[in-house]
Protein backbone atom coordinates (compact mmCIF):
# COMPACT_ATOMS: atom_id res chain seq x y z
CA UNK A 1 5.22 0.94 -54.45
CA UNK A 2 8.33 -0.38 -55.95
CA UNK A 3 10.20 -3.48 -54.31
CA UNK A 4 11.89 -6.27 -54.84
CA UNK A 5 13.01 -9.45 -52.21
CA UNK A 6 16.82 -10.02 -53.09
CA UNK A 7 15.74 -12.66 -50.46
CA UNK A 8 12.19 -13.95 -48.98
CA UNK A 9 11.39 -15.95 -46.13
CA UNK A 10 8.39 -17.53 -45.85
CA UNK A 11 8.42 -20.22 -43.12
CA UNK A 12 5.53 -21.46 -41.93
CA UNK A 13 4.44 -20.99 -38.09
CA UNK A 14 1.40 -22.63 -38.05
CA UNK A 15 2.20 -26.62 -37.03
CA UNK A 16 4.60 -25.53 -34.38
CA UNK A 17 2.13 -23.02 -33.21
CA UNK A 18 -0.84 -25.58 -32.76
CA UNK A 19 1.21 -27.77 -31.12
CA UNK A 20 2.56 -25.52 -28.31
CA UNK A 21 -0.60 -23.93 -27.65
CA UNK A 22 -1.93 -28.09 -27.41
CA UNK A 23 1.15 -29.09 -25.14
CA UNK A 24 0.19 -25.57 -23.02
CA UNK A 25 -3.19 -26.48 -22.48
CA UNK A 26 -2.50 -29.80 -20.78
CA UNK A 27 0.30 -28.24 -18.48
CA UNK A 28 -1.75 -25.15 -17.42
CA UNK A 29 -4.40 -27.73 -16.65
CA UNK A 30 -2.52 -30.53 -14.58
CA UNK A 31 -1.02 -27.23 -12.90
CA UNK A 32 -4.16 -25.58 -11.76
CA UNK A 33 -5.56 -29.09 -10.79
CA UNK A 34 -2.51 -29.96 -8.94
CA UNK A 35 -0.96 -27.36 -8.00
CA UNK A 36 2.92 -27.16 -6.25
CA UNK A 37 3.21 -31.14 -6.98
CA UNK A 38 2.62 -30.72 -10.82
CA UNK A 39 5.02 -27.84 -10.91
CA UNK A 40 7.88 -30.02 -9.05
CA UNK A 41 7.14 -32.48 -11.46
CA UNK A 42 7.51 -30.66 -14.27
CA UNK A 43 10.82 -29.09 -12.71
CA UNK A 44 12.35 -31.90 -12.47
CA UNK A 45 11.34 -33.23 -15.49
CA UNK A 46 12.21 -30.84 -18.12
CA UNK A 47 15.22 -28.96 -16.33
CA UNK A 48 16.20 -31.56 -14.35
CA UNK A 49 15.69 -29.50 -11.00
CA UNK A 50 15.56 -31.49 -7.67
CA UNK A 51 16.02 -28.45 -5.28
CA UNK A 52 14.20 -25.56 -3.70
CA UNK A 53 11.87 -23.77 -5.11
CA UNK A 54 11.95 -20.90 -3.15
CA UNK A 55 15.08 -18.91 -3.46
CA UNK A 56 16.15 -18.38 0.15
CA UNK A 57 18.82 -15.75 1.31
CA UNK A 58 22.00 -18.54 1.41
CA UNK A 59 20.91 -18.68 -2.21
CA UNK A 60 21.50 -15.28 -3.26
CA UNK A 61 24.95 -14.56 -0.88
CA UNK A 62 26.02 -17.71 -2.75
CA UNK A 63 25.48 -16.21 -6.02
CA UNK A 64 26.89 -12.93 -5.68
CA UNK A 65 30.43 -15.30 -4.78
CA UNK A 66 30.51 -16.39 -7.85
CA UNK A 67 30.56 -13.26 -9.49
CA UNK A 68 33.94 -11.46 -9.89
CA UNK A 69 33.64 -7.49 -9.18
CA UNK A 70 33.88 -6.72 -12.43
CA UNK A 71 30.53 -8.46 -13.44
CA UNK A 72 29.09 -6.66 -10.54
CA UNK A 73 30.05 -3.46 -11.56
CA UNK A 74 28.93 -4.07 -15.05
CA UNK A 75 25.15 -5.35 -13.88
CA UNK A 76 25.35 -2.00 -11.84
CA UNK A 77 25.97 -0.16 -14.45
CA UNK A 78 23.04 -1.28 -16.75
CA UNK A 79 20.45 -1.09 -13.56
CA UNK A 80 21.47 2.50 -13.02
CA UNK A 81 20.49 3.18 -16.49
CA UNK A 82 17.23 1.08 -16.74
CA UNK A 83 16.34 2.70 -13.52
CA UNK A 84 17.02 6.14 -14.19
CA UNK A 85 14.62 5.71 -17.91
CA UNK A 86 11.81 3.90 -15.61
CA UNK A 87 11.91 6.81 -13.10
CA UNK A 88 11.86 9.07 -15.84
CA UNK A 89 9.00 7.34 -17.48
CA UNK A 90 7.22 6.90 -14.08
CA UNK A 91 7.48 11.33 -13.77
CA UNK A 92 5.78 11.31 -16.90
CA UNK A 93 2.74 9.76 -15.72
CA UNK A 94 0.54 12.31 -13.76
CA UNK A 95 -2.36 12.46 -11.38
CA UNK A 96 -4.96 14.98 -11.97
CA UNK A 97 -8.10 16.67 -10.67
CA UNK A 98 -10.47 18.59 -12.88
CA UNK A 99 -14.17 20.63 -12.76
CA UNK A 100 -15.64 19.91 -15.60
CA UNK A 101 -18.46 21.90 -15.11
CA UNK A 102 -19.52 23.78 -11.99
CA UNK A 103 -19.87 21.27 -9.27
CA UNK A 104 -18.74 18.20 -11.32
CA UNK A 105 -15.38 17.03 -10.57
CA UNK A 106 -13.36 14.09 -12.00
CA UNK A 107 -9.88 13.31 -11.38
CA UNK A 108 -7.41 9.68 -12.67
CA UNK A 109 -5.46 8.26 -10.02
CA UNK A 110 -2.13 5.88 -10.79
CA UNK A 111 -2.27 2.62 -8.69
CA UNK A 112 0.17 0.05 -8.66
CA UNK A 113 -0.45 -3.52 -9.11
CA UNK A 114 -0.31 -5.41 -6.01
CA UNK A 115 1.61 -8.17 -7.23
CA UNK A 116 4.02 -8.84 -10.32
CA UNK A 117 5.12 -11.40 -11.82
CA UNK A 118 8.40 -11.37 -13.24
CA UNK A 119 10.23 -14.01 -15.67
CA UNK A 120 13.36 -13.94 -16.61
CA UNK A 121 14.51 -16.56 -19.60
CA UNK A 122 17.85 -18.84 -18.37
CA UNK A 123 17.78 -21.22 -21.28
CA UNK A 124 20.39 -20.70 -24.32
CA UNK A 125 21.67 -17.84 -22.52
CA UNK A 126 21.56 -16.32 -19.03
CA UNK A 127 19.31 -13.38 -19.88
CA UNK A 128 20.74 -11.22 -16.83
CA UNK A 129 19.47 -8.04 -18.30
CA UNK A 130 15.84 -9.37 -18.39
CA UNK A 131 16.21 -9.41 -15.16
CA UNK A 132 16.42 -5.51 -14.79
CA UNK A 133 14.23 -5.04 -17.37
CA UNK A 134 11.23 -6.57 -15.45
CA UNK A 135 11.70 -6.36 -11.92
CA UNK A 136 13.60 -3.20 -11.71
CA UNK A 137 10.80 -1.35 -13.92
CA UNK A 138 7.89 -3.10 -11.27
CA UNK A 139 9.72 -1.69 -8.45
CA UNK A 140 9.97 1.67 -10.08
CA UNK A 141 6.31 1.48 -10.25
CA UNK A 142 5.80 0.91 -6.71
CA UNK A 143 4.61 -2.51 -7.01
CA UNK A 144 4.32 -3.91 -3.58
CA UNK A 145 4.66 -7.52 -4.32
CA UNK A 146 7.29 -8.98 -7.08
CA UNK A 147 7.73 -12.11 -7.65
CA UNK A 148 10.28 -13.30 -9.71
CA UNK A 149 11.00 -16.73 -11.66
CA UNK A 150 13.78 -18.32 -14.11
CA UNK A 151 14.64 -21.99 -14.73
CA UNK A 152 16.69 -24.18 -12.22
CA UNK A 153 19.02 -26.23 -13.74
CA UNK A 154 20.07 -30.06 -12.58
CA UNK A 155 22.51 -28.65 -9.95
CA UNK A 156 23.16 -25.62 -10.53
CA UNK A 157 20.41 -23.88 -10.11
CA UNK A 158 19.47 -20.10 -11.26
CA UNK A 159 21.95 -18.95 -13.29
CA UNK A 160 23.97 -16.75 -10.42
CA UNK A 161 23.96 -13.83 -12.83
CA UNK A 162 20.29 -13.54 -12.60
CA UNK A 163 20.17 -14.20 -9.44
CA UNK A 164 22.21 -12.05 -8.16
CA UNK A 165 20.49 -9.26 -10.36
CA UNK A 166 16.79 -10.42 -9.57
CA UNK A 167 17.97 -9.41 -5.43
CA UNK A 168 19.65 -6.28 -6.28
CA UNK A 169 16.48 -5.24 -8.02
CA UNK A 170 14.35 -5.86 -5.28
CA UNK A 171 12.27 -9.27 -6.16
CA UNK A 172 10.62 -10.01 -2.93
CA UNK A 173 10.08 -13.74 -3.37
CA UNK A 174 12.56 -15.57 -6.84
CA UNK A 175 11.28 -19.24 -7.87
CA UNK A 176 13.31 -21.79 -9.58
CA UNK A 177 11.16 -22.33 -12.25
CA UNK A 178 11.12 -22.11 -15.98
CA UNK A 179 8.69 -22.56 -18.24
CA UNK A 180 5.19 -23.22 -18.13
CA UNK A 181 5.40 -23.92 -14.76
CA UNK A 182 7.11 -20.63 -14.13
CA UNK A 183 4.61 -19.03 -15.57
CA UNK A 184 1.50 -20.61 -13.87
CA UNK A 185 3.19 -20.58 -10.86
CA UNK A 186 3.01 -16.90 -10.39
CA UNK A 187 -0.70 -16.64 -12.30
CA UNK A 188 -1.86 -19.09 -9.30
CA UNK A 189 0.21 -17.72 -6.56
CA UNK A 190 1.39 -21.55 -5.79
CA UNK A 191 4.39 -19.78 -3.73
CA UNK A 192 3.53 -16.26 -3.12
CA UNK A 193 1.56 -14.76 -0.82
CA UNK A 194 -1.18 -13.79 -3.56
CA UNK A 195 -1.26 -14.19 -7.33
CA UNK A 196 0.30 -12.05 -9.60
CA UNK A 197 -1.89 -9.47 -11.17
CA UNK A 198 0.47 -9.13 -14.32
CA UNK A 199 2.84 -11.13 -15.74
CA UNK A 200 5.74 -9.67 -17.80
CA UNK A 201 9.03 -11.01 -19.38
CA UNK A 202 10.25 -12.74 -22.23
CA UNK A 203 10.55 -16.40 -22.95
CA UNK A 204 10.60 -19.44 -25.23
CA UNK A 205 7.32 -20.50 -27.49
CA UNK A 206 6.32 -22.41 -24.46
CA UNK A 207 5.99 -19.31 -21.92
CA UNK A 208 4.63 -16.72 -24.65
CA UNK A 209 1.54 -19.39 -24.96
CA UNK A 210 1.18 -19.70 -21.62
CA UNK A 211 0.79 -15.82 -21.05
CA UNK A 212 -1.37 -15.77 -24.11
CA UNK A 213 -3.54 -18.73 -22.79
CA UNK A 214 -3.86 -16.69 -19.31
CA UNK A 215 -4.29 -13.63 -20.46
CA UNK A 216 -7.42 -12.16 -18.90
CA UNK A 217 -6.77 -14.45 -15.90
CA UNK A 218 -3.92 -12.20 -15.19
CA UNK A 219 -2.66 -8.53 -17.71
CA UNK A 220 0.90 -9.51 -19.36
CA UNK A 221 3.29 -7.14 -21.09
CA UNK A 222 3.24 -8.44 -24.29
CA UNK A 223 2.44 -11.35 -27.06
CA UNK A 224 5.74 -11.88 -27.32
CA UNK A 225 7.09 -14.30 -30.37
CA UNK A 226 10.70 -14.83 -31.35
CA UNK A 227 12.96 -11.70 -31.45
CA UNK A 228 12.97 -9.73 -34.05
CA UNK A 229 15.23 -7.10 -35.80
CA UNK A 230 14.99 -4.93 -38.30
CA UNK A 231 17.54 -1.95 -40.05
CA UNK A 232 16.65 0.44 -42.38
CA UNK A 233 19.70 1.53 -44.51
CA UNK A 234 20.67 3.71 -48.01
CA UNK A 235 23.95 3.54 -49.86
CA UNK A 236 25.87 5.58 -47.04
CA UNK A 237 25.30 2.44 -44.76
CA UNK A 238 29.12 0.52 -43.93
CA UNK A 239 27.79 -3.07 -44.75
CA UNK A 240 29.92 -4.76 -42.18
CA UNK A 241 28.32 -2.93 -39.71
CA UNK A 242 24.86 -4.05 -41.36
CA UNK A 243 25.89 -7.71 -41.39
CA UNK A 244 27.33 -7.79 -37.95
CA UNK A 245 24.14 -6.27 -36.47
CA UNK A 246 21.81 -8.31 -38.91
CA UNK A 247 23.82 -11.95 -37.74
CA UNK A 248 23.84 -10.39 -33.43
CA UNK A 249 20.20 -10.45 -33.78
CA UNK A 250 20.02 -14.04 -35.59
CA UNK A 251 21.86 -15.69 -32.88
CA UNK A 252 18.33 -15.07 -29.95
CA UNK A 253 17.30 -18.27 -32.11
CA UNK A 254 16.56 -20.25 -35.21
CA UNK A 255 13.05 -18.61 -35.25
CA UNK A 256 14.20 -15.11 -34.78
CA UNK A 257 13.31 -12.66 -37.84
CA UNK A 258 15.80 -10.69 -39.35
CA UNK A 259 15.19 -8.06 -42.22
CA UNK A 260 16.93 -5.39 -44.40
CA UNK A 261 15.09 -2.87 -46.06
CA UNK A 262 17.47 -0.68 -48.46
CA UNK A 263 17.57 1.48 -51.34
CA UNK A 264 20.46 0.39 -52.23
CA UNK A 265 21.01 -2.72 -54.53
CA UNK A 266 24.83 -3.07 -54.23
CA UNK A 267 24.72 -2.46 -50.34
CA UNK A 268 21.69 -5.62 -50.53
CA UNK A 269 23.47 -7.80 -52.05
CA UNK A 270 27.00 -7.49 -49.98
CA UNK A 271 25.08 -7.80 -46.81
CA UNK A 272 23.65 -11.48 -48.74
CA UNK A 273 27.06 -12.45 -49.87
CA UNK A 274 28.92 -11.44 -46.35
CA UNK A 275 26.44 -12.63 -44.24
CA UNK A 276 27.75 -16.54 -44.13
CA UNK A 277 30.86 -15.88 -43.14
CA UNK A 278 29.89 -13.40 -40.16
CA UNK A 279 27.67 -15.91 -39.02
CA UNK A 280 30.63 -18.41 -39.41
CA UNK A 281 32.73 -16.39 -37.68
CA UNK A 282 30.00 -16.86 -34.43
CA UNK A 283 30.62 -19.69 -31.44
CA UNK A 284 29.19 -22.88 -32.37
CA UNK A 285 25.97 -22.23 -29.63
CA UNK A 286 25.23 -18.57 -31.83
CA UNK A 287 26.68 -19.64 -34.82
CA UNK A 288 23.82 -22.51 -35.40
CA UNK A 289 21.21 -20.55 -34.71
CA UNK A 290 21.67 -17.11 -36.51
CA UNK A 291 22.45 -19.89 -39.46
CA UNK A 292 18.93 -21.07 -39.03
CA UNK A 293 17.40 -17.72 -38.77
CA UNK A 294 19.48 -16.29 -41.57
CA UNK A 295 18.50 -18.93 -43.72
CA UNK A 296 14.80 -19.60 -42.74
CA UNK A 297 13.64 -16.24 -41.62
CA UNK A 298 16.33 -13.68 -43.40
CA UNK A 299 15.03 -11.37 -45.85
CA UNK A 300 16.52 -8.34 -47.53
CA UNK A 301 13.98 -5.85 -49.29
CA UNK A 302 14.75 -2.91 -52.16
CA UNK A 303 12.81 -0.19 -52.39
CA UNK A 304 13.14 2.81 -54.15
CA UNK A 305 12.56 5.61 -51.97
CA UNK A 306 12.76 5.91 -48.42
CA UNK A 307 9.14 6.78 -48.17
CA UNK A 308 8.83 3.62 -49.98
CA UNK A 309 11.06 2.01 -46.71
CA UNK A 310 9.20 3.96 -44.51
CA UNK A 311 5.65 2.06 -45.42
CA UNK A 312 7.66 -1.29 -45.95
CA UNK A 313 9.20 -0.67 -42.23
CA UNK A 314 5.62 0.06 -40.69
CA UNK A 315 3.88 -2.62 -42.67
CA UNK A 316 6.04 -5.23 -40.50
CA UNK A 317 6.39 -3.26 -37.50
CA UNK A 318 9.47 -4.65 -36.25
CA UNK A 319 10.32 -5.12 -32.74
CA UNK A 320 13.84 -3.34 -33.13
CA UNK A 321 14.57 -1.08 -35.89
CA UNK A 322 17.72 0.32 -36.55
CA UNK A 323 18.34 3.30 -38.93
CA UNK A 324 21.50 3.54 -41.03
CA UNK A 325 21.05 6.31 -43.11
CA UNK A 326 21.23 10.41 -43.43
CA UNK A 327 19.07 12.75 -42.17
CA UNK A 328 18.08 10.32 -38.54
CA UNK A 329 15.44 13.33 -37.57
CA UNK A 330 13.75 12.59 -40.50
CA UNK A 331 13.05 9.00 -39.80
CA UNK A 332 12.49 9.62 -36.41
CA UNK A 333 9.71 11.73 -37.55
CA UNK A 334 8.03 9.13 -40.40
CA UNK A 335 8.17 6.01 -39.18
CA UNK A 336 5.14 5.02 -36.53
CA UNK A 337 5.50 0.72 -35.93
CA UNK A 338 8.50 -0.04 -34.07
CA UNK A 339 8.64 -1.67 -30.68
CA UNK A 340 12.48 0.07 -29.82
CA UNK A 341 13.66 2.78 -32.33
CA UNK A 342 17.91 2.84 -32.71
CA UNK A 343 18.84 5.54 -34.89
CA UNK A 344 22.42 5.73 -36.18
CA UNK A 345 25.53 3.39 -36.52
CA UNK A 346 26.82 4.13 -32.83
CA UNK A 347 23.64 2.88 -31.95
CA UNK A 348 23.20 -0.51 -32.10
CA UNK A 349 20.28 -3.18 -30.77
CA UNK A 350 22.52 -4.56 -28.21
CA UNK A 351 23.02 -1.31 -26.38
CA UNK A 352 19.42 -1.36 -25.76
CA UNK A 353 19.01 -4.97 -24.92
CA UNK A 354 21.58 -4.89 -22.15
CA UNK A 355 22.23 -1.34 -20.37
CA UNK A 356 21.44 1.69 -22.57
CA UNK A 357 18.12 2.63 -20.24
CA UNK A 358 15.05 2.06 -22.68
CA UNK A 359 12.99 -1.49 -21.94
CA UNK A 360 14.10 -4.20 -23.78
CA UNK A 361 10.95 -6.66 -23.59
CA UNK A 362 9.09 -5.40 -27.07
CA UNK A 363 6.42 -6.37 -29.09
CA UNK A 364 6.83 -8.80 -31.72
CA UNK A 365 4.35 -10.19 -34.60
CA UNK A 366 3.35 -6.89 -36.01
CA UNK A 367 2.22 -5.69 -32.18
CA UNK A 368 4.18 -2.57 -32.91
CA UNK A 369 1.60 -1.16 -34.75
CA UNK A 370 -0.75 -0.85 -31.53
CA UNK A 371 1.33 -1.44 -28.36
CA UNK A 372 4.32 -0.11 -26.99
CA UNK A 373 7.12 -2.15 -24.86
CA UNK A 374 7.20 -2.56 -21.44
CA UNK A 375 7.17 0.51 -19.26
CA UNK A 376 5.92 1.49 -15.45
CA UNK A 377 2.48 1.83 -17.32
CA UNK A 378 1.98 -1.57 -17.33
CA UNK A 379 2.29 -1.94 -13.67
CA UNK A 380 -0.14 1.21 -12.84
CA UNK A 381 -3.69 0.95 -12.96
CA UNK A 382 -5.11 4.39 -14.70
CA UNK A 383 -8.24 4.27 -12.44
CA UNK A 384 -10.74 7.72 -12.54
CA UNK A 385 -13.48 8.99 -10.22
CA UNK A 386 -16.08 11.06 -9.96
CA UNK A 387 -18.12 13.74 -7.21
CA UNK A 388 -20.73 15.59 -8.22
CA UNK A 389 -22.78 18.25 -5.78
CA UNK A 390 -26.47 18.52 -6.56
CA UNK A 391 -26.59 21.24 -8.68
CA UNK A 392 -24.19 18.76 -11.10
CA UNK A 393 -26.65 16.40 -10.58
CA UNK A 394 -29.26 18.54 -11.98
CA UNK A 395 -27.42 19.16 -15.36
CA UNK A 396 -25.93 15.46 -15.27
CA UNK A 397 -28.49 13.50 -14.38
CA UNK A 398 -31.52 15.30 -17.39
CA UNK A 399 -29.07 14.37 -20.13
CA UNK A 400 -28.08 10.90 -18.54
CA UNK A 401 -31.98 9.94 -18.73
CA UNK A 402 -32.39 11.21 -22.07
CA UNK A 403 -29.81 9.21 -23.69
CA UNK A 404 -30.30 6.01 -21.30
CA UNK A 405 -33.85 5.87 -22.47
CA UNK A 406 -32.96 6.35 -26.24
CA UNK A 407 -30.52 3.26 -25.58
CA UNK A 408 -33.42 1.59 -24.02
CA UNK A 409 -31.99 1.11 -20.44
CA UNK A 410 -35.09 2.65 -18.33
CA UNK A 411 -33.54 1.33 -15.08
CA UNK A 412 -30.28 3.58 -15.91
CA UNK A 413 -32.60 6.57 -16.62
CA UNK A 414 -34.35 6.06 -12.90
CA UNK A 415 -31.56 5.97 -11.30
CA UNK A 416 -30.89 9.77 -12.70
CA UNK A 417 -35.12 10.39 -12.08
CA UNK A 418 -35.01 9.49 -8.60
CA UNK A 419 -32.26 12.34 -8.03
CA UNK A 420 -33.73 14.79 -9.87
CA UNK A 421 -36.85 14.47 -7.64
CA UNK A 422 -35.40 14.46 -4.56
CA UNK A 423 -32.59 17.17 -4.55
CA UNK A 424 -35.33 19.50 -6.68
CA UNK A 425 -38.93 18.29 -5.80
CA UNK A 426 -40.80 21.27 -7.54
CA UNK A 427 -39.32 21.13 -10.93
CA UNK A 428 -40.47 19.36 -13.63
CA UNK A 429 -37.36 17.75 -15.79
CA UNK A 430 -37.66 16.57 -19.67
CA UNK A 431 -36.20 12.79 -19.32
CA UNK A 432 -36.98 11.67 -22.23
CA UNK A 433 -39.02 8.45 -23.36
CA UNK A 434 -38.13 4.76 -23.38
CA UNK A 435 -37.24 3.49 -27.25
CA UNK A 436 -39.73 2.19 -28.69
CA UNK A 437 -42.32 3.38 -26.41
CA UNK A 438 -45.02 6.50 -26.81
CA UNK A 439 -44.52 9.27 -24.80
């Protein structure tokens, strides 16, 4: 394969990673120990929130106050949308009932989660769209039991944005907490009526660690690092729109990957030489950290083919990928690692982050090439069951011996033997001979 980096990144992750996961530990910890009074603690301590945890009804009426109408109708909008995908997604999944073979029948059943956890990032920005992302796509589901969480800060609080999104999405129970203690707060139901069952939402270093660290304890969406963006374009791409796109992405963080894979040498090397001034162009808050990300995590890749871009693009399996180039059915048909796919210049990642309808919380880390973003799915259980008459039984239950004896595992085989005999006394069954044994 032919390429060349016009620009390479290659920051290192693994100090800052063994020192989260150490600070993680030792929160989780004093949390499960200590329960509600370590979570205060560490409320007050790193956000600075002396209030409430509990959200309670004044809270939300308060919130929606401060929102003009026109922010209302715009968070409207977007849950419409997110809805209307999740419902669509939710139609997809199906319940069935089959005979396998005369008198055997198995069947899968979709059951909800009884509780989710929800979190919903209020740090550098106030992530209102999380909000739907999570909690609208649990209730979708049919989750009985959400439980939703974002920081509280000093005085003010929840940001009323997500606040007033978290209650028009149907949270049953919102906690001002960020964090770690967010986090551990729903894994040990420490406010809710029972723990959550899965945790889902993105989050700083801090809160992907702790779902990590939990994980097993409770299911979580995904192991989510920073954001991530990718685009794909050939020498028909408009480069402004390249560099704009490439510098919207940078500004999530000073962590946050962002990568150009061309064909094109000329179009690579305008979108390096007009990159510093879009970023310039950015508020301070943005502007500082798409520099960062630009700088330390940027990288712009020339290949010669677009089979060639194809294998790069699937090799890093991108959490967004964006396609500027001809012929989008043929990309949408090649490439296979992608956590969101946006094909086109009209479509652009921040349609999809904010309102378009397709989940925004998206593997990151190369997760793309084995796991999918969230969806209802990861709120329903795909549970199946089985009923067998005796005559099943009597073709089951010979070939279930059999092959639990040539594993070794006699007392599976009796358990088939001792149905055999009693449904069909006066027949004589081969059932096979323990491993390692003589007949």
């Amino acid at each position: 394969m032919t390429i060349e980096y016009l620009k390479k990144a290659t920051p290192s992750q693994l100090a800052i990673d063994t020192a989260t996961s150490e600070t993680v530990q030792l929160l989780l910890a004093d949390i499960q120990k200590n329960g509600r009074e370590a979570v205060e603690k560490y409320a007050r301590d790193l956000d600075g929130w002396h209030g409430s945890i509990v959200v309670s009804e004044d809270d939300f009426v308060n919130a929606s106050k401060k929102l003009s109408q026109g922010v209302k109708d715009d968070i409207v909008f977007a849950h419409a949308r997110i809805k209307d995908f999740a419902l669509r997604q939710r139609e997809s999944l199906h319940e069935f009932e089959v005979e396998l073979i005369d008198g055997l029948i198995a069947g899968q059943k979709l059951i909800p989660v009884n509780t989710a956890g929800c979190y919903v990032p209020g740090g550098r920005y106030a992530h209102a769209a999380s909000a739907i992302m999570s909690v609208c796509t649990a209730k979708v589901a049919g989750v009985p039991n959400i439980v939703a969480t974002s920081p509280g800060h000093k005085d003010v609080g929840i940001n009323p944005a997500i606040l007033h999104t978290m209650k028009l999405c149907g949270a049953d129970i919102v906690l001002a907490l960020g964090g770690v203690q967010g986090i551990a707060a729903m894994a040990y139901g420490l406010y809710s009526p029972k723990p959550a069952d899965v945790i889902v939402g993105p989050g700083n270093r801090f809160v992907a660690e702790a779902k990590r660290a939990l994980f097993g304890r409770i299911g979580i969406d995904v192991l989510a690092g920073p954001t991530e963006s990718a685009i794909i374009a050939d020498e028909t791409a408009d480069v402004n729109l390249v560099a704009a796109d490439l510098a919207g992405q940078a500004e999530h963080g000073p962590d946050s990957p962002v990568w150009l894979y061309t064909t094109s040498r000329e179009l690579g090397l305008k979108v390096i030489d007009l990159m510093p001034s879009v970023i310039a162009a950015l508020p301070e808050l943005a502007r500082n950290a798409a520099t960062a990300a630009w700088h330390d995590y940027g990288e712009v890749v020339l290949v010669g083919s677009r089979e060639e871009m194809v294998e790069v693009s699937d090799q890093y399996a991108p959490e967004h990928l964006q396609v500027f180039a001809k012929d989008l059915d043929w990309w949408l048909s090649h490439l296979t690692n992608y956590g969101s796919l946006f094909l086109g210049e009209e479509t652009t990642v921040a349609y999809g982050d904010k309102c378009a309808g397709p989940n925004h919380i998206l593997p990151t880390r190369g997760a793309a090439r084995y796991s999918g973003g969230l969806s209802v799915g990861k709120f329903i259980k795909t549970v199946t069951y089985q009923r067998l008459t005796q005559g099943a039984s009597r073709a089951v239950g010979q070939v279930a011996a059999r092959i639990s004896r040539l594993e070794g595992m006699e007392g599976h085989a009796r358990t088939g033997d001792i149905r055999l005999k009693k449904y069909y006394p006066q027949e004589a069954f081969e059932l096979g001979t323990l491993a390692g044994h003589q007949p």
